[in-house]
Protein backbone atom coordinates (compact mmCIF):
# COMPACT_ATOMS: atom_id res chain seq x y z
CA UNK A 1 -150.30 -1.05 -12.19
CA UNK A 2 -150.38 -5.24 -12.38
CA UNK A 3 -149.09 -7.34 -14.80
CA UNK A 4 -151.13 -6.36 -18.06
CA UNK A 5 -153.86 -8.46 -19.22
CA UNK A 6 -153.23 -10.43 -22.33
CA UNK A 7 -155.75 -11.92 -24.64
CA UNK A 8 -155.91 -14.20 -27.48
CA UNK A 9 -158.21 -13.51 -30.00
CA UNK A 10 -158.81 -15.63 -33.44
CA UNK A 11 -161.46 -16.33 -35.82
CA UNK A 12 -161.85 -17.82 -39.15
CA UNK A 13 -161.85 -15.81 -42.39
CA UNK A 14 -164.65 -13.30 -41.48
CA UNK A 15 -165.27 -11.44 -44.74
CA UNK A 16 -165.62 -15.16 -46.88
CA UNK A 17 -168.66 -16.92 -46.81
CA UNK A 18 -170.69 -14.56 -45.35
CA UNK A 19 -172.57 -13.82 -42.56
CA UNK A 20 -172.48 -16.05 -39.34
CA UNK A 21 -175.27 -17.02 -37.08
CA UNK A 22 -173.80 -13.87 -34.85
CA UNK A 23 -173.38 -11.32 -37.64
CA UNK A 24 -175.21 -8.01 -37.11
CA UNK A 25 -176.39 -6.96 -40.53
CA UNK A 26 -176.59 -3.27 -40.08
CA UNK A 27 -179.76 -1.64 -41.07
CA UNK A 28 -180.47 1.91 -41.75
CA UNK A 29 -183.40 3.25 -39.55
CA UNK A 30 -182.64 7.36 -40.67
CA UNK A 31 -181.01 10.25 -42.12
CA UNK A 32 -180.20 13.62 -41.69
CA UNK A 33 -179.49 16.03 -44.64
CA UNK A 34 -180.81 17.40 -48.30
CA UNK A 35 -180.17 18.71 -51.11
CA UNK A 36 -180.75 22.09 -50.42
CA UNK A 37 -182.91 22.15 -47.53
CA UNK A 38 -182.69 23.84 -43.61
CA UNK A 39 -181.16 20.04 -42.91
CA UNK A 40 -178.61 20.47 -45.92
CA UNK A 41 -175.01 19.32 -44.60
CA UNK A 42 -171.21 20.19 -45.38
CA UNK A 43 -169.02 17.26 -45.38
CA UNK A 44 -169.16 16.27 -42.06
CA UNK A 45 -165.66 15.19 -41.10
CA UNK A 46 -166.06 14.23 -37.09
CA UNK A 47 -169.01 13.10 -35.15
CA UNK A 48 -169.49 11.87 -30.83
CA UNK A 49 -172.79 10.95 -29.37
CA UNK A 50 -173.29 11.98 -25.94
CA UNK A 51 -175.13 10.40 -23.55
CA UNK A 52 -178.55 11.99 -24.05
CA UNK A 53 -178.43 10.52 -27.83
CA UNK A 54 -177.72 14.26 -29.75
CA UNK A 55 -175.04 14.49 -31.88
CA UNK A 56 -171.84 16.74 -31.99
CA UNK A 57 -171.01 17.26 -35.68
CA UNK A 58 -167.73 18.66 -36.77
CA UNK A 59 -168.10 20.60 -40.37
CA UNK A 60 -164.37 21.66 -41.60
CA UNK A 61 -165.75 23.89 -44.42
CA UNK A 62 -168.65 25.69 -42.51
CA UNK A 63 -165.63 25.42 -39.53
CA UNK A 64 -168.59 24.83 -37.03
CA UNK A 65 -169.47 22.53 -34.82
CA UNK A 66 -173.18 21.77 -34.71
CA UNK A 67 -174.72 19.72 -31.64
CA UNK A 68 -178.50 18.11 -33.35
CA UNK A 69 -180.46 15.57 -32.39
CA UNK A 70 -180.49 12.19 -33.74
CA UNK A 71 -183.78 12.91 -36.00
CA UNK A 72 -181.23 16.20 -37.27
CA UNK A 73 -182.84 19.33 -35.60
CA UNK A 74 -180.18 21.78 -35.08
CA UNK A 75 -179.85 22.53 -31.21
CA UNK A 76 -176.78 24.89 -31.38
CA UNK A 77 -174.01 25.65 -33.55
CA UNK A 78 -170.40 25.85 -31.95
CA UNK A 79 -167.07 28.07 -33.06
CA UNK A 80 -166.31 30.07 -36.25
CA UNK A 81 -164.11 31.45 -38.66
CA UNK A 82 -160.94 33.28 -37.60
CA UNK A 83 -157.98 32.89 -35.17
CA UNK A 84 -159.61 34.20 -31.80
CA UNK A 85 -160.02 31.98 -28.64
CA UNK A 86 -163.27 29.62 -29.69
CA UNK A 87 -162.27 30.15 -33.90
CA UNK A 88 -160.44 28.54 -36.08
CA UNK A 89 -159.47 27.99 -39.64
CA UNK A 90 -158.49 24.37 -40.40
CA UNK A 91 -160.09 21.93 -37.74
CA UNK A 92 -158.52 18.41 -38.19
CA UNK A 93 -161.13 16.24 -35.95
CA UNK A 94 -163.04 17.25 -32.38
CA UNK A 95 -163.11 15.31 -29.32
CA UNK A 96 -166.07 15.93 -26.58
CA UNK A 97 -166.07 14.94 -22.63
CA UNK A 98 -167.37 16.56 -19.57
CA UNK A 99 -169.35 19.02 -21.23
CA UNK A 100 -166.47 20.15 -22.95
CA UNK A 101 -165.89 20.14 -26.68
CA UNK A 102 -162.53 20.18 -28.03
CA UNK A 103 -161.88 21.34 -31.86
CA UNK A 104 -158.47 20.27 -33.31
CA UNK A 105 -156.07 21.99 -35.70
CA UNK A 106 -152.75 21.87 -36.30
CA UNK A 107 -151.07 23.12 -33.77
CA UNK A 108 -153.94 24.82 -31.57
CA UNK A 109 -156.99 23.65 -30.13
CA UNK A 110 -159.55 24.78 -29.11
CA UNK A 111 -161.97 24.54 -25.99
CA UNK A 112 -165.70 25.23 -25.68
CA UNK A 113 -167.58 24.77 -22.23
CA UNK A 114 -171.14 24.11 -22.76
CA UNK A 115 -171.89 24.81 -19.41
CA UNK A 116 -170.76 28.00 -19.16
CA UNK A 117 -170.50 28.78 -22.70
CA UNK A 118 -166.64 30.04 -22.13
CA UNK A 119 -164.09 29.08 -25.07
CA UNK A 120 -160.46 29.22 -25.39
CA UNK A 121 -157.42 28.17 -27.60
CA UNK A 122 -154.28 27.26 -26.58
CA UNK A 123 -151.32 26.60 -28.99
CA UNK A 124 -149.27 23.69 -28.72
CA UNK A 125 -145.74 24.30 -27.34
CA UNK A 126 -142.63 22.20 -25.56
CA UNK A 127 -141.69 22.21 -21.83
CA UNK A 128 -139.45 24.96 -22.27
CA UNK A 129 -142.07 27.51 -24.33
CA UNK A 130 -139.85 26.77 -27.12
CA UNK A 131 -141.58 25.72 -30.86
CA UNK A 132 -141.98 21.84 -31.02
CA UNK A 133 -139.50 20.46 -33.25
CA UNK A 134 -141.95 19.01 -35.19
CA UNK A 135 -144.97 19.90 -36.32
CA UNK A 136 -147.50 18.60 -34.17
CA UNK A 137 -150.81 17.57 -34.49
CA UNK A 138 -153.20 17.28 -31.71
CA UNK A 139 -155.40 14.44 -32.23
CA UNK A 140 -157.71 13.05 -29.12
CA UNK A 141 -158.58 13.98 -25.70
CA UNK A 142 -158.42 11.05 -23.15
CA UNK A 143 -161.46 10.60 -20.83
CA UNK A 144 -158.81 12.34 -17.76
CA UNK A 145 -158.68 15.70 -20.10
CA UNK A 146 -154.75 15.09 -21.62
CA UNK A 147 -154.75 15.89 -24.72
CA UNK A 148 -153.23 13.26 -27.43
CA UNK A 149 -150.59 14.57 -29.94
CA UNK A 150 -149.67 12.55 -33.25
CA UNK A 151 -146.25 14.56 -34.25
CA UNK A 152 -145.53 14.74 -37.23
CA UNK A 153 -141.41 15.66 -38.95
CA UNK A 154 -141.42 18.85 -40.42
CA UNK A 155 -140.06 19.49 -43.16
CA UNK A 156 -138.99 16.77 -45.70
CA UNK A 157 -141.51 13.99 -45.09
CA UNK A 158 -139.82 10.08 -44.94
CA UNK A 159 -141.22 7.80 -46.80
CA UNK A 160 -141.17 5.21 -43.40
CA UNK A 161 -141.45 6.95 -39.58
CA UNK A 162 -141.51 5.79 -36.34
CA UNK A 163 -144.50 8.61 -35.05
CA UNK A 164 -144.55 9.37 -31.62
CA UNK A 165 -147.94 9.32 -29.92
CA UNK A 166 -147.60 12.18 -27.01
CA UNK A 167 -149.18 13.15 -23.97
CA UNK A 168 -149.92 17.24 -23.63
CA UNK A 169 -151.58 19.48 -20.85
CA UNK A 170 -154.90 20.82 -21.17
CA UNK A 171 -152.61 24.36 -21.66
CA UNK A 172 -150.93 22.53 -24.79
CA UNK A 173 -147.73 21.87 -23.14
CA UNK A 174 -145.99 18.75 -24.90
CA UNK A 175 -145.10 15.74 -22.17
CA UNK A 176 -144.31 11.95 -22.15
CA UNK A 177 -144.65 9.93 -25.12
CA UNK A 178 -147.81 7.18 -24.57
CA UNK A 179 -146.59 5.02 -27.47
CA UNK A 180 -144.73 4.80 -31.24
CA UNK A 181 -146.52 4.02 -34.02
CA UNK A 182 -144.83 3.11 -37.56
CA UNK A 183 -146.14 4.89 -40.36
CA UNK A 184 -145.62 4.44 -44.16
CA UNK A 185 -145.81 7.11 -46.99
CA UNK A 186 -145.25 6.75 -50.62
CA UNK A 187 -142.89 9.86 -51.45
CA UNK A 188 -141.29 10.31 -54.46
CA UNK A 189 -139.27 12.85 -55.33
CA UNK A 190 -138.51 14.30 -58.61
CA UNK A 191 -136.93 17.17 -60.36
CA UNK A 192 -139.97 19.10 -61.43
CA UNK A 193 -140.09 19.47 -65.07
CA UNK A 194 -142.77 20.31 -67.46
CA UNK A 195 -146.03 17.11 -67.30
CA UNK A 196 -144.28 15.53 -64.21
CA UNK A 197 -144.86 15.96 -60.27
CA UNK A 198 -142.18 17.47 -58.44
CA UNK A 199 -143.44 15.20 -55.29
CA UNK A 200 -145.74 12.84 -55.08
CA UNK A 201 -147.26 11.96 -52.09
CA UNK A 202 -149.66 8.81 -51.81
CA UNK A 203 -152.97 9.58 -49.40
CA UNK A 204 -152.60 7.45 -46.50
CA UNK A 205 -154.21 5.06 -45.31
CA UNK A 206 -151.16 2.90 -46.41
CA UNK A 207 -151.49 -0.91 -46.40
CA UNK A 208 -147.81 -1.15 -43.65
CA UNK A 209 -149.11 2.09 -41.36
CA UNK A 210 -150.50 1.20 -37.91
CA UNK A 211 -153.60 2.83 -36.77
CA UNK A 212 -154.81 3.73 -33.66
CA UNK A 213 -157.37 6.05 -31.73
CA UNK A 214 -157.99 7.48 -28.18
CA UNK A 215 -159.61 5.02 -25.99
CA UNK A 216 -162.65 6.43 -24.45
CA UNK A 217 -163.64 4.08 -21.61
CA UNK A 218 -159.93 4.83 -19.93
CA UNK A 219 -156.95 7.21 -19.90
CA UNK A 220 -154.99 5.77 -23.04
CA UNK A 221 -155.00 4.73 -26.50
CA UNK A 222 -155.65 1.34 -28.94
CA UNK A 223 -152.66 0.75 -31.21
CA UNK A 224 -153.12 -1.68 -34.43
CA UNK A 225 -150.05 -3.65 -35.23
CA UNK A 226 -150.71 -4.09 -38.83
CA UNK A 227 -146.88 -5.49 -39.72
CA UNK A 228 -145.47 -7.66 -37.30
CA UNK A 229 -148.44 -10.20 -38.01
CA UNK A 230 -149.16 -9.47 -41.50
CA UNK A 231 -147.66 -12.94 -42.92
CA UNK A 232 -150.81 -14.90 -40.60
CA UNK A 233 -153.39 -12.50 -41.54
CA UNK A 234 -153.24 -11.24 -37.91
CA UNK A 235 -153.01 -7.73 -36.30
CA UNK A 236 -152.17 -7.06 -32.77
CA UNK A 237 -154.02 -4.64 -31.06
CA UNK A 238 -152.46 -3.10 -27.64
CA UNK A 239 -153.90 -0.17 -25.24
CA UNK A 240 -151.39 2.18 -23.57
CA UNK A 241 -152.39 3.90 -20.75
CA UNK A 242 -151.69 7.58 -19.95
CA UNK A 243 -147.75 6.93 -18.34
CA UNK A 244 -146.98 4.30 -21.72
CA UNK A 245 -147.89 1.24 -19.85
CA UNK A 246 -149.49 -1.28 -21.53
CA UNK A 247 -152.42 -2.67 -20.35
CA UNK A 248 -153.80 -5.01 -22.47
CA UNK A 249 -152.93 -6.77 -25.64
CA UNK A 250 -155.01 -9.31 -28.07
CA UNK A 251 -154.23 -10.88 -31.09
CA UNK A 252 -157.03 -10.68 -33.40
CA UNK A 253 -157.28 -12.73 -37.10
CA UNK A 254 -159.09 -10.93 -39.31
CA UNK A 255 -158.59 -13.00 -42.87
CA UNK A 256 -157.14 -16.65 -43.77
CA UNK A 257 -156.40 -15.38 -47.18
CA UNK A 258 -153.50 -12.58 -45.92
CA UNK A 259 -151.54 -12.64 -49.48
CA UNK A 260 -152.00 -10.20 -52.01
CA UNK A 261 -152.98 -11.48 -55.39
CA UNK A 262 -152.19 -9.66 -58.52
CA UNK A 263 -155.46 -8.27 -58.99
CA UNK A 264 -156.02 -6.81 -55.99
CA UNK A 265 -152.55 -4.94 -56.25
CA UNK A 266 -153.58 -3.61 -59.70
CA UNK A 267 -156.48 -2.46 -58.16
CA UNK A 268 -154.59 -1.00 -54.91
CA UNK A 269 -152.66 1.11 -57.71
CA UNK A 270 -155.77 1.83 -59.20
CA UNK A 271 -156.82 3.94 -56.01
CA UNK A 272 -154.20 5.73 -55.41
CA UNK A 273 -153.41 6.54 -58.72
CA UNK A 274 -156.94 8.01 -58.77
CA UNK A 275 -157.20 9.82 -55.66
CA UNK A 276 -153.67 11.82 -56.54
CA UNK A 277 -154.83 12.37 -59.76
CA UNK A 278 -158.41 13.65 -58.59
CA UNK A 279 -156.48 16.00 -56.06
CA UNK A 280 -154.17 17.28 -58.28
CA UNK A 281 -156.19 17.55 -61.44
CA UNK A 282 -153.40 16.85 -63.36
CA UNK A 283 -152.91 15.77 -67.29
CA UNK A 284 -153.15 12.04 -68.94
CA UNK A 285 -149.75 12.28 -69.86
CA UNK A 286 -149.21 13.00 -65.67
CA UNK A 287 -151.16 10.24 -64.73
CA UNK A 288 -149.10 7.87 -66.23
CA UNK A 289 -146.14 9.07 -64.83
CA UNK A 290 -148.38 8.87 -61.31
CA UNK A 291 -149.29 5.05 -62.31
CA UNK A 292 -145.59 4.45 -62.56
CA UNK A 293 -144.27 5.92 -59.53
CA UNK A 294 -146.74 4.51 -57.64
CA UNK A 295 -146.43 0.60 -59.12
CA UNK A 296 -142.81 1.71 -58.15
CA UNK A 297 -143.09 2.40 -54.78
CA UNK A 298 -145.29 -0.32 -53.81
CA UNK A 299 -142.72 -2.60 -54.49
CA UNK A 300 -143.56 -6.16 -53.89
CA UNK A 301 -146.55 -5.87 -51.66
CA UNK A 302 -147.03 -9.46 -50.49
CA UNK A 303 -149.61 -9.34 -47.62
CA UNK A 304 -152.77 -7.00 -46.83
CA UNK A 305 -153.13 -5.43 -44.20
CA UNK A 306 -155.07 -7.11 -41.45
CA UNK A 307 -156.90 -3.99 -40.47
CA UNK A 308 -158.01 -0.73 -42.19
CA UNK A 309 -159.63 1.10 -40.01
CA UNK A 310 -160.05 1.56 -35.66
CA UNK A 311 -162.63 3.41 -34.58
CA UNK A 312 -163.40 3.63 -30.52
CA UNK A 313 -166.78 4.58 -30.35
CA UNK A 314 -168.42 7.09 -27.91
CA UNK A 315 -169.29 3.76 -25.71
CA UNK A 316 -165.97 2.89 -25.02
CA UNK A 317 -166.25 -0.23 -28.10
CA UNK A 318 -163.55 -0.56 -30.86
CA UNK A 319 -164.49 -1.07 -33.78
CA UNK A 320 -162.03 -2.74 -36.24
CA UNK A 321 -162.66 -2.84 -40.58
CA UNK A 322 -161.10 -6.30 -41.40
CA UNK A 323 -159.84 -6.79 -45.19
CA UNK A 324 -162.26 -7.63 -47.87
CA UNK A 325 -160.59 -11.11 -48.98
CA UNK A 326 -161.29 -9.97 -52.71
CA UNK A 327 -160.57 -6.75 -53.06
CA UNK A 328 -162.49 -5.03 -55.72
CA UNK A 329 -164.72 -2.30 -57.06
CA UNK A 330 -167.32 -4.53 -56.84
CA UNK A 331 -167.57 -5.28 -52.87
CA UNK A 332 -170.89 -4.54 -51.27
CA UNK A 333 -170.32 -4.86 -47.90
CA UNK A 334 -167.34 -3.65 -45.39
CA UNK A 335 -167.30 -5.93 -42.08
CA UNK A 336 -166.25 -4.75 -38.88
CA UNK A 337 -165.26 -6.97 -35.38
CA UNK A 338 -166.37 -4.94 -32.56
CA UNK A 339 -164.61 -5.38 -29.23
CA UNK A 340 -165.35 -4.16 -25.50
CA UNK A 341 -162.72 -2.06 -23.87
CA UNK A 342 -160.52 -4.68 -22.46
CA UNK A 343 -160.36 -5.83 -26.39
CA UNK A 344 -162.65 -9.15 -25.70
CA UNK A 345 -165.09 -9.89 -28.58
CA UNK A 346 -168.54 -8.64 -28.60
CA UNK A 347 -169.79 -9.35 -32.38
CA UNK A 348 -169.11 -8.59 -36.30
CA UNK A 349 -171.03 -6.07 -38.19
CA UNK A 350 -171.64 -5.97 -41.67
CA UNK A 351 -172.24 -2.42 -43.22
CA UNK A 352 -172.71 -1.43 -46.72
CA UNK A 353 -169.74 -0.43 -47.91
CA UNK A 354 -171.05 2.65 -49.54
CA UNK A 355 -170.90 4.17 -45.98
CA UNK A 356 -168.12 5.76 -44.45
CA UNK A 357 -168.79 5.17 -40.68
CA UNK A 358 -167.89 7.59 -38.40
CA UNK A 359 -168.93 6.31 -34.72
CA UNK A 360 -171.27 4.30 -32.36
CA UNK A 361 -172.80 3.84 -29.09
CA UNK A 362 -175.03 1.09 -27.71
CA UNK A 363 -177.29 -0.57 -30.98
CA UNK A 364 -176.83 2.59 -32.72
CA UNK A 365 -173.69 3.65 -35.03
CA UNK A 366 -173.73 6.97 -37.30
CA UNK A 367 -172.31 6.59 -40.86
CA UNK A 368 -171.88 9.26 -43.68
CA UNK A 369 -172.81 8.98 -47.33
CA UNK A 370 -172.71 10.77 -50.69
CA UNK A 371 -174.95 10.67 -53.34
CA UNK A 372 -174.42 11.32 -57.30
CA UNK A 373 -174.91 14.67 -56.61
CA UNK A 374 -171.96 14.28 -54.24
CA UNK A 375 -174.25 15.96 -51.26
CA UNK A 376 -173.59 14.27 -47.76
CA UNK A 377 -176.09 12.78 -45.38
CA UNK A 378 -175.66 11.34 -42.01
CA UNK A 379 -176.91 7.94 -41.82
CA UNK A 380 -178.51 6.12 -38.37
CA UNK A 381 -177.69 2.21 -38.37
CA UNK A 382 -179.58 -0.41 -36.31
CA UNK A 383 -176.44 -2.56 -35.13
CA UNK A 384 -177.74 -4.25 -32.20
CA UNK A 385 -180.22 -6.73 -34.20
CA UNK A 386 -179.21 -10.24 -34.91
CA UNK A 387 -180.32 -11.46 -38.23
């Protein structure tokens, strides 16, 4: 391998003053699911398009996989409940190349030929056979078949963690590390007594935590430096390739307004305070307790984070979610900077930010929804058109 390749990329403040002459508005053109019909869906958590335009659609509480076509008739319904080879009981996220569809959990995955029709798990393990010595977590399959592992400690979780990105076999055998990420939790820790938490964990994603994702037009994977350029409303963006190399790197600004104003923090409180309390179902008097350990372990949040969300899309494209430069309830639209694989810039999309999107490929992306009823749909976006 060369020198790597190094780009430069800036722009203005892309979430103020609206769309651009080269904004893609996206534009729903369908949707799969119902209330209670044949089409009804189940949270779908994962979803690829493969070449042909159908769908593989990962649903953690059915734990199936169902392959449909884009207008949503089922074609075939993949895996199971249960712990034998081509089963499983708490998928994570699903990966699909060369005919071959990939179903995560903790520490197993497992491996469905659609050729064939053969499946298989494998459990994760180190070089020596012996237990990892941390839990891992097997995330991604690069385009050559290794698998990705995100590793997590066991055990007593740390607040801050460098997170090791590692290369495994197609047997599950743990190898080389591709890169280190830096993750953030909020963990505070208490001793339990009656209308407190014993722990309490923040959700991620964290405002300081990188993010990355398995690159799909080469053997590697995009990492999001949210933190070193924080301060400039910047994040750096580098690909590693399979042997930790890195190939390219691009500096991408995503906001002019990178500081956090007091509003917005009340309202990033506001979340998480929420979501813990939603998945805990705790008390009032709890949830003020929550509101202060949280406020707490913020701290004194100065600057957003430049990215929230990388997606690479089953076209080899990443998709990046820049910061809204308001943050509040109230925001319509989510905008994304799309890149090619060697992280030039393609165009911005704007989405409605009641959709949760999930993947893309060519003028097409896939987003999910829920409505008051809280039932799911899958959504089909125009993103091609320029408006």
């Amino acid at each position: 391998m060369g020198s790597p390749l190094v780009a430069t990329l800036i722009w203005g403040s892309l979430a103020a003053g609206g769309p651009s002459a080269d904004t893609v508005v996206a534009r729903e053109v369908g949707r799969i699911g119902s209330i209670d019909g044949p089409d009804a869906l189940t949270r779908p958590a994962s979803l690829h398009i493969d070449r042909d335009g159908s769908l593989f659609v990962l649903f953690p509480v059915e734990l199936i996989v169902r392959r449909m076509t884009a207008e949503g008739e089922f074609l075939e319904t993949i895996g199971g409940r249960g712990a034998g080879p081509g089963e499983f009981l708490r998928p994570v996220g699903m990966d699909v190349h060369d005919g071959q569809v990939w179903v995560f959990e903790t520490e197993r995955v497992s491996r469905f030929d659609l050729g064939s029709g053969e499946a298989a798990t494998v459990r994760l393990t180190s070089r020596n056979d012996a237990p990892p010595d941390r839990m891992p977590r097997l995330s991604g399959v690069l385009p050559s078949g290794t698998l990705v592992v995100d590793r997590e400690p066991r055990g007593i979780r740390r607040a801050n963690d460098s997170v090791p990105l590692i290369a495994a076999t197609r047997d599950g055998v743990l190898g080389d590390t591709l890169a280190v990420v830096q993750r953030r939790e909020i963990v505070v820790y208490q001793n339990p007594r009656p209308g407190v938490f014993g722990e309490l964990s923040v959700p991620r994603p964290f405002p300081e935590s990188d993010l990355w994702a398995v690159h799909r037009a080469m053997p590697g994977v995009v990492v999001a430096d949210v933190t070193s350029r924080r301060q400039h409303g910047e994040v750096v963006l580098r690909t590693y390739l399979e042997d930790g190399t890195v190939y390219d790197t691009a500096t991408l600004r995503t906001t002019e307004t990178p500081r956090v104003s007091d509003a917005e923090r009340r309202e990033m409180v506001r979340r998480h305070v929420d979501a813990v309390m939603w998945s805990r179902g705790v008390s009032a008097r709890s949830e003020r307790e929550a509101r202060s350990l949280v406020d707490d372990a913020l701290g004194p949040l100065e600057f957003r984070s430049p990215a929230e969300r990388i997606i690479a899309a089953s076209d080899g494209t990443i998709w990046i979610k820049t910061p809204d430069d308001d943050e509040t309830v109230d925001d319509q639209m989510s905008v994304w900077v799309v890149l090619n694989p060697q992280l030039d810039s393609l165009r911005w999309v704007s989405i409605d930010a009641d959709l949760t999107l999930m993947n893309a490929s060519g003028d097409r992306a896939w987003a999910v929804v829920r409505d008051e009823f809280n039932v799911s749909y899958l959504v089909e976006l125009d993103v091609g058109t320029l408006e």
